[in-house]
PDB file of N, CA and C in Angstrom:
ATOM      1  N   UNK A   1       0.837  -1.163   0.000  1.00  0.00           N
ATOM      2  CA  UNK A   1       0.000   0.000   0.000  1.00  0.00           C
ATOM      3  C   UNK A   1       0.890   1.236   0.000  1.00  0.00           C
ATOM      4  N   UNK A   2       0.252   2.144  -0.508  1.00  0.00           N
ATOM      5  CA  UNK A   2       1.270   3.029  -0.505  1.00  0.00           C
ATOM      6  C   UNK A   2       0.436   4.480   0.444  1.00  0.00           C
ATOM      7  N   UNK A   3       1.095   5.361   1.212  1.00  0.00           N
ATOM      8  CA  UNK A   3       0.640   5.981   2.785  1.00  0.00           C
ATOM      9  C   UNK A   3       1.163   7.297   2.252  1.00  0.00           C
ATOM     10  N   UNK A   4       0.079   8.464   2.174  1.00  0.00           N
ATOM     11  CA  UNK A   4       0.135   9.540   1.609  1.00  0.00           C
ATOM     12  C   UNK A   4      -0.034  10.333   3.288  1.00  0.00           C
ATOM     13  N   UNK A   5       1.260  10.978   3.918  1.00  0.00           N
ATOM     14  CA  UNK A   5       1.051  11.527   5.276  1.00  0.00           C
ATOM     15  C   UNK A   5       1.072  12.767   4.718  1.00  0.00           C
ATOM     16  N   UNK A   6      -0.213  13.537   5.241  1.00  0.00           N
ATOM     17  CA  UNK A   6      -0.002  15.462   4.750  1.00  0.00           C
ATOM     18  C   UNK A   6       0.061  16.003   6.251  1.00  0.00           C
ATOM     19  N   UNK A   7       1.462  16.758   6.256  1.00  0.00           N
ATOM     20  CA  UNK A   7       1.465  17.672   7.591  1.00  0.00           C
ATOM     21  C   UNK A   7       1.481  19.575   7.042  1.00  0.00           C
ATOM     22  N   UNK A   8       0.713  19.901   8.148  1.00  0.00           N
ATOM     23  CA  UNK A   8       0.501  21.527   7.349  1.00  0.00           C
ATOM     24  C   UNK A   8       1.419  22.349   8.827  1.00  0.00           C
ATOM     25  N   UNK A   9       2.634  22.242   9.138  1.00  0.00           N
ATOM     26  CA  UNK A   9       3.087  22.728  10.832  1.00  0.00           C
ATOM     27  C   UNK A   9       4.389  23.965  10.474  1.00  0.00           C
ATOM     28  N   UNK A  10       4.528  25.027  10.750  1.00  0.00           N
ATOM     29  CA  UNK A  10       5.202  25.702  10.289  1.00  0.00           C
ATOM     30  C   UNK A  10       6.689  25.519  10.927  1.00  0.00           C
ATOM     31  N   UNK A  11       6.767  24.462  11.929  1.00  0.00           N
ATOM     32  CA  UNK A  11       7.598  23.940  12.796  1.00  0.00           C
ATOM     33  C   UNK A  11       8.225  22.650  12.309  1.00  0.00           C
ATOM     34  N   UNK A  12       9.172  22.668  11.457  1.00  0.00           N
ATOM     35  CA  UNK A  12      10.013  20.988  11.410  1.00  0.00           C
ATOM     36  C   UNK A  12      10.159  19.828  12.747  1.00  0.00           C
ATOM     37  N   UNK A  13      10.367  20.529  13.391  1.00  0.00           N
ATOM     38  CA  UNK A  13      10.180  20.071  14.872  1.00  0.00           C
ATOM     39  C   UNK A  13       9.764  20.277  15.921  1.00  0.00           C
ATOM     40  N   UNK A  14       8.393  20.211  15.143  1.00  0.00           N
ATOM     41  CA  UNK A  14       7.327  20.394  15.980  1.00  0.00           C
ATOM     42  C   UNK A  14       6.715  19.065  15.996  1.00  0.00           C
ATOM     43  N   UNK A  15       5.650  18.839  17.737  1.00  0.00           N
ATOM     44  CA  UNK A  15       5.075  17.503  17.810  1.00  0.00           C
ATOM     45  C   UNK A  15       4.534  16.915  16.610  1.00  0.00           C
ATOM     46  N   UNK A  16       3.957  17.239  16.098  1.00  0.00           N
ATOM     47  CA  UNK A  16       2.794  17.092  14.948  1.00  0.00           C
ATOM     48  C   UNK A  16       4.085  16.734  13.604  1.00  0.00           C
ATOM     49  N   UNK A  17       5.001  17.477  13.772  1.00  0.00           N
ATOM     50  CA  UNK A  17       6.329  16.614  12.310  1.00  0.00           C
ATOM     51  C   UNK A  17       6.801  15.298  12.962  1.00  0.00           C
ATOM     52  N   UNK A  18       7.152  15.548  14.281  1.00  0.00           N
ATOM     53  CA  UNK A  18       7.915  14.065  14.894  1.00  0.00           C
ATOM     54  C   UNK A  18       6.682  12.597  14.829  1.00  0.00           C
ATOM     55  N   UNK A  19       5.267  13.340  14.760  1.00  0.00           N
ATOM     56  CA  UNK A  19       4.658  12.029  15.084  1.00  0.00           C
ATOM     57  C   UNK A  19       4.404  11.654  13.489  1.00  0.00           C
ATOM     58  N   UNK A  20       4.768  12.476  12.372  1.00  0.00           N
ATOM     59  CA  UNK A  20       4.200  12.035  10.765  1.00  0.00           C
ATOM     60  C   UNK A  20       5.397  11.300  10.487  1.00  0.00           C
ATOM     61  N   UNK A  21       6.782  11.994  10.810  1.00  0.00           N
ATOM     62  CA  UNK A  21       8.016  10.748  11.035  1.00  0.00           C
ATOM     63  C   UNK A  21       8.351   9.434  11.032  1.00  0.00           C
ATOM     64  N   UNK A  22       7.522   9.729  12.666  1.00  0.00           N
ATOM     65  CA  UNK A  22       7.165   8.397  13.160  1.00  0.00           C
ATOM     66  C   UNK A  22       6.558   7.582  12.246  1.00  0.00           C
ATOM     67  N   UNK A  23       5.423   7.763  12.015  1.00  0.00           N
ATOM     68  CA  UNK A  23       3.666   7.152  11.489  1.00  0.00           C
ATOM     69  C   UNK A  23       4.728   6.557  10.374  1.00  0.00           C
ATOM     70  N   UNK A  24       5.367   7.621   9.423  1.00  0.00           N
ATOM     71  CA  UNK A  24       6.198   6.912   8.032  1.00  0.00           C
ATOM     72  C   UNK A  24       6.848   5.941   8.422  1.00  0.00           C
ATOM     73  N   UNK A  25       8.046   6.066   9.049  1.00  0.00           N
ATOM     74  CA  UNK A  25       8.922   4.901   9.687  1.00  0.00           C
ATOM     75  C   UNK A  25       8.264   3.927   9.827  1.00  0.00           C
ATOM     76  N   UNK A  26       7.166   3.813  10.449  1.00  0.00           N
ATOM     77  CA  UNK A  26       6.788   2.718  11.197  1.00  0.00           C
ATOM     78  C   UNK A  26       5.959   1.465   9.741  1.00  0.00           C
ATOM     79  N   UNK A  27       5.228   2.614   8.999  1.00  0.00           N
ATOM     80  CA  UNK A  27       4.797   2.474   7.208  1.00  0.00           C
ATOM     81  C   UNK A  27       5.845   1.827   6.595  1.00  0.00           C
ATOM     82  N   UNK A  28       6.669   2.190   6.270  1.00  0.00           N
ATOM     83  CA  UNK A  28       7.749   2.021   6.054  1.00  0.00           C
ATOM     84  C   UNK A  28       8.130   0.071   6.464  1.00  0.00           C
ATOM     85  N   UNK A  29       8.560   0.210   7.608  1.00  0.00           N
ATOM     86  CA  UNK A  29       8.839  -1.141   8.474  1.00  0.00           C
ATOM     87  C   UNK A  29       7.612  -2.231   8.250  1.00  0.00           C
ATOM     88  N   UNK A  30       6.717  -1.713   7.720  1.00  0.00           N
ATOM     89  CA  UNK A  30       5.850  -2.876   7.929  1.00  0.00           C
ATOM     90  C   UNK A  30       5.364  -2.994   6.096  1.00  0.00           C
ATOM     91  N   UNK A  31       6.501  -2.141   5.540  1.00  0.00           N
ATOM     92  CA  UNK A  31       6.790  -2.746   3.789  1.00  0.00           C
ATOM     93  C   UNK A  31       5.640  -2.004   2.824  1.00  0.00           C
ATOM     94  N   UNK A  32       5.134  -0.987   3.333  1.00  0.00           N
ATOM     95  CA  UNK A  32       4.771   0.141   2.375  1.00  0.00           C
ATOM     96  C   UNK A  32       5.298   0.981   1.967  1.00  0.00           C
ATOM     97  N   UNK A  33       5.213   2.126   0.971  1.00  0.00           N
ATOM     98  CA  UNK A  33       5.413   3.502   0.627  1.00  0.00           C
ATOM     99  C   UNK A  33       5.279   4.289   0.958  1.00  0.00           C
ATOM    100  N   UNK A  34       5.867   5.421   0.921  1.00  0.00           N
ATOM    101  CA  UNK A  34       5.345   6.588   1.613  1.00  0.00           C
ATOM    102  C   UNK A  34       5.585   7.841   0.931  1.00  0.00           C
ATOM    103  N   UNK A  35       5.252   8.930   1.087  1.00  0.00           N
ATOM    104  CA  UNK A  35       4.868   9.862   0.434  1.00  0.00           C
ATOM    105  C   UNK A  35       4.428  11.106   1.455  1.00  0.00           C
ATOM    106  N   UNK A  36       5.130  12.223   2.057  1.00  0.00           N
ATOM    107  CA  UNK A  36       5.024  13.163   2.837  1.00  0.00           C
ATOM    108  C   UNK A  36       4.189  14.272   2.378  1.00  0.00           C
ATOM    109  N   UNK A  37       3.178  14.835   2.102  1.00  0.00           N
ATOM    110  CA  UNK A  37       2.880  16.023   1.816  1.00  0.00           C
ATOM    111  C   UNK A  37       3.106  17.156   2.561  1.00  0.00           C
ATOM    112  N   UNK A  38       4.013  18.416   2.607  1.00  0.00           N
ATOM    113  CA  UNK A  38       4.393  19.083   3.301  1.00  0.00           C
ATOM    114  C   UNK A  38       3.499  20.619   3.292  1.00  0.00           C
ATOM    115  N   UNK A  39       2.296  20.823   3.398  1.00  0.00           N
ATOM    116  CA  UNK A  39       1.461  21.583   2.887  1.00  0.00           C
ATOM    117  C   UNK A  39       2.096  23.107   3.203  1.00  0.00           C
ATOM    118  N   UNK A  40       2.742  23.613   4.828  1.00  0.00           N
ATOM    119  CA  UNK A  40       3.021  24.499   4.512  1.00  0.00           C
ATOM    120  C   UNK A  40       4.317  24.594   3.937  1.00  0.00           C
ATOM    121  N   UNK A  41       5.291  24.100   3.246  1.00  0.00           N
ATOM    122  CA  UNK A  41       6.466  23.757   2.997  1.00  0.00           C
ATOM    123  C   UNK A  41       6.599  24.051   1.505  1.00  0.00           C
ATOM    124  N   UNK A  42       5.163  23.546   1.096  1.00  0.00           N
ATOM    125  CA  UNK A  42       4.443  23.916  -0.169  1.00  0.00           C
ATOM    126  C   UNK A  42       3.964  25.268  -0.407  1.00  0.00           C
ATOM    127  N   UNK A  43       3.731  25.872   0.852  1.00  0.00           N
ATOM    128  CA  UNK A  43       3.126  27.407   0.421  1.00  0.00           C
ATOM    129  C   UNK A  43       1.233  26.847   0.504  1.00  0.00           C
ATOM    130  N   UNK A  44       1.412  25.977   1.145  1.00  0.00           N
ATOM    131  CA  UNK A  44      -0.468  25.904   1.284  1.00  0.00           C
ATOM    132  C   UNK A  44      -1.044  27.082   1.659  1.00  0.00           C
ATOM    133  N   UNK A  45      -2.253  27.931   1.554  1.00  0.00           N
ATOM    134  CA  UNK A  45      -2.850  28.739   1.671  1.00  0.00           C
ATOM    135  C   UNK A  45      -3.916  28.107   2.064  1.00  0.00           C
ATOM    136  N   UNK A  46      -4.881  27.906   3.503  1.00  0.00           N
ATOM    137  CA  UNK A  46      -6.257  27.304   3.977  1.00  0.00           C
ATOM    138  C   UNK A  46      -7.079  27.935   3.798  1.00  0.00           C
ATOM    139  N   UNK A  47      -7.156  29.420   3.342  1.00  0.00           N
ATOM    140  CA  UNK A  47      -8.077  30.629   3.433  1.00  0.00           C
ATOM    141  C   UNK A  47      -8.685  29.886   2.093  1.00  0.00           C
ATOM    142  N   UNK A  48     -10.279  29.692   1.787  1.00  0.00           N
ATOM    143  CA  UNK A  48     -10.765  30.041   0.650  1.00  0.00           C
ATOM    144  C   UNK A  48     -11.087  31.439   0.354  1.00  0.00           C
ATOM    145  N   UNK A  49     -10.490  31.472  -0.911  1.00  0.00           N
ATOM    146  CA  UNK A  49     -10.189  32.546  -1.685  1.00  0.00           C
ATOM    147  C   UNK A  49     -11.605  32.826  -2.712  1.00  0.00           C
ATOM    148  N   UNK A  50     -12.119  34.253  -3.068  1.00  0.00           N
ATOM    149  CA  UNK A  50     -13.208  34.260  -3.945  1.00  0.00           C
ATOM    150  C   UNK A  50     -13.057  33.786  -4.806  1.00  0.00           C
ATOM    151  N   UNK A  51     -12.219  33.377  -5.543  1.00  0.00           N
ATOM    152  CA  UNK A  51     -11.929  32.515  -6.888  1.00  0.00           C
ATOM    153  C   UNK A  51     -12.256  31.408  -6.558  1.00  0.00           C
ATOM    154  N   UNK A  52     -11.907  30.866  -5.749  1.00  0.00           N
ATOM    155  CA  UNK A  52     -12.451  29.621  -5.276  1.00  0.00           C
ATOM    156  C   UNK A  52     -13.759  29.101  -5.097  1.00  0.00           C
ATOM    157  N   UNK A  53     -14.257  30.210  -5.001  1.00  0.00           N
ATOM    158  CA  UNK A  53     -15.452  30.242  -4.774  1.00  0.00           C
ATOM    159  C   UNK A  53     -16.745  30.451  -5.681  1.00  0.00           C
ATOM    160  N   UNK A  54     -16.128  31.645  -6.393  1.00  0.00           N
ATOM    161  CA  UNK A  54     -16.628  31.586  -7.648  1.00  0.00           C
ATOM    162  C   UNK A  54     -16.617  30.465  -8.905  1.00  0.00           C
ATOM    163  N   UNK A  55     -15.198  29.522  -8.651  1.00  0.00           N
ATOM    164  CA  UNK A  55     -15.231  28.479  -9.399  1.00  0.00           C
ATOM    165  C   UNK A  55     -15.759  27.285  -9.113  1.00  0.00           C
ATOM    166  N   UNK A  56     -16.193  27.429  -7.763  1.00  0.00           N
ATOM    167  CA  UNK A  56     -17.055  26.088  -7.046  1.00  0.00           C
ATOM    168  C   UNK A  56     -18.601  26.775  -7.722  1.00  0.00           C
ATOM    169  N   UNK A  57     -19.225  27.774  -7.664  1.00  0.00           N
ATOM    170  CA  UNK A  57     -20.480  27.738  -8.286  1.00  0.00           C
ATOM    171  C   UNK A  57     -20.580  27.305  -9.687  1.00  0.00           C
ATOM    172  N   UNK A  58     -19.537  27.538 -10.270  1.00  0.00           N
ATOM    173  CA  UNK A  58     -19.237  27.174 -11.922  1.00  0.00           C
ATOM    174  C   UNK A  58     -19.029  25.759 -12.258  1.00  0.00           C
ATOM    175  N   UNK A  59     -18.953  25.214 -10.997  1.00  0.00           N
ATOM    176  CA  UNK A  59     -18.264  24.028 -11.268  1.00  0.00           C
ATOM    177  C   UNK A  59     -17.315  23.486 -11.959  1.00  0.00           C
ATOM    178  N   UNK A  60     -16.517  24.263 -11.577  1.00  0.00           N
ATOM    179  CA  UNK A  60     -15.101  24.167 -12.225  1.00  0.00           C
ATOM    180  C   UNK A  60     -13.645  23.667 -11.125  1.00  0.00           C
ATOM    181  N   UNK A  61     -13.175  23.087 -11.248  1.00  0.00           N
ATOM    182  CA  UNK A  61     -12.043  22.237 -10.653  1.00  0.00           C
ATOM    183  C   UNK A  61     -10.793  23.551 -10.940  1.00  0.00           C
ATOM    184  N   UNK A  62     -10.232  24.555 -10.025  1.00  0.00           N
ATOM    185  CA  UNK A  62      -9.315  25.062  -9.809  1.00  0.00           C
ATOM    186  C   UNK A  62      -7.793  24.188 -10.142  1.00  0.00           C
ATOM    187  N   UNK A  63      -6.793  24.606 -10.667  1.00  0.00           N
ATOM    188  CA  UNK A  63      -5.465  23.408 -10.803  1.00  0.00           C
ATOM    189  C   UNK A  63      -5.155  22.877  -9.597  1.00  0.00           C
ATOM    190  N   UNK A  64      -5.188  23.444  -8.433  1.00  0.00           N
ATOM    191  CA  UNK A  64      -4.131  23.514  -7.298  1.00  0.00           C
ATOM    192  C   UNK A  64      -5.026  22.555  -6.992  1.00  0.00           C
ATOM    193  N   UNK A  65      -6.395  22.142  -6.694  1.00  0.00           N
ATOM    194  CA  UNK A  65      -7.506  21.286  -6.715  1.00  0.00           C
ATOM    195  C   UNK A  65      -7.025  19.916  -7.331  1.00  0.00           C
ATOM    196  N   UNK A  66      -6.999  19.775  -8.368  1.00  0.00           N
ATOM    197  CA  UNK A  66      -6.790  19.005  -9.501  1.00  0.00           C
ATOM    198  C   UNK A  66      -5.434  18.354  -9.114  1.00  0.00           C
ATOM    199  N   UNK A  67      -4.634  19.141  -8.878  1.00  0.00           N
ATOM    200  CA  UNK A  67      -3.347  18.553  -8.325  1.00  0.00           C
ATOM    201  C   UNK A  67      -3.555  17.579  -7.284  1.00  0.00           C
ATOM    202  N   UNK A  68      -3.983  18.245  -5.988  1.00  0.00           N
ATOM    203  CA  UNK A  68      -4.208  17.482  -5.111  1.00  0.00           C
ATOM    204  C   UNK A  68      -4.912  16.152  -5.490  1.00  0.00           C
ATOM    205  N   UNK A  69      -6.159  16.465  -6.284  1.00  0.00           N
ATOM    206  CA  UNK A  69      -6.878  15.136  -6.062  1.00  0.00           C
ATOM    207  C   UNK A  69      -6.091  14.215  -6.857  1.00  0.00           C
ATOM    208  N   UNK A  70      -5.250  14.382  -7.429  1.00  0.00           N
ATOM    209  CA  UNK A  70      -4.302  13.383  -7.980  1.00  0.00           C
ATOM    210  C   UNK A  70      -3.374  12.807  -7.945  1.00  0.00           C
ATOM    211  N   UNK A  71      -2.849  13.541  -6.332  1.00  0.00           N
ATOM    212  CA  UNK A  71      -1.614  13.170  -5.405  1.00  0.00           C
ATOM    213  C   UNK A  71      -2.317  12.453  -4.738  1.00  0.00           C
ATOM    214  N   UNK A  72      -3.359  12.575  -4.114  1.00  0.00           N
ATOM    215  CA  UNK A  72      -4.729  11.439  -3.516  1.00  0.00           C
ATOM    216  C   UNK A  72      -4.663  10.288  -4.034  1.00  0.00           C
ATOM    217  N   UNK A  73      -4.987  10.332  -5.478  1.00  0.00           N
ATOM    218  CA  UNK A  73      -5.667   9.047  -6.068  1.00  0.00           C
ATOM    219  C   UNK A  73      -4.097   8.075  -6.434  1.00  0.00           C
TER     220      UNK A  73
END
């Protein structure tokens, strides 16, 4: 299986990085994949934005959207 961990912590060493570490390692040891998503590391932005918003009534899939759901799948 392969283990998609997303941490959003503006702290490398912070609790919340040491325990996604962990969680991998341990993924890892028991013969999966792994895959870190580093959201703020990435420049994640959580605020929805009016574009966002405006493109959710349109029904339209934003890229940054699209990306994600395909680092997901």
């Amino acid at each position: 299986m392969h283990v998609l961990t997303i941490l959003d912590h503006p702290n490398p060493a912070s609790f919340s990085a040491v325990v996604a570490r962990n969680f991998m390692d341990g993924a890892i040891l028991a013969g999966h994949s792994v895959k870190l998503a580093d959201l703020h590391a990435e420049g994640f932005d959580p605020r929805w934005s009016m574009a966002e918003i405006e493109a959710n009534n349109q029904e339209q899939s934003l890229p940054d959207i699209v990306a994600e759901q395909a680092r997901i799948a």
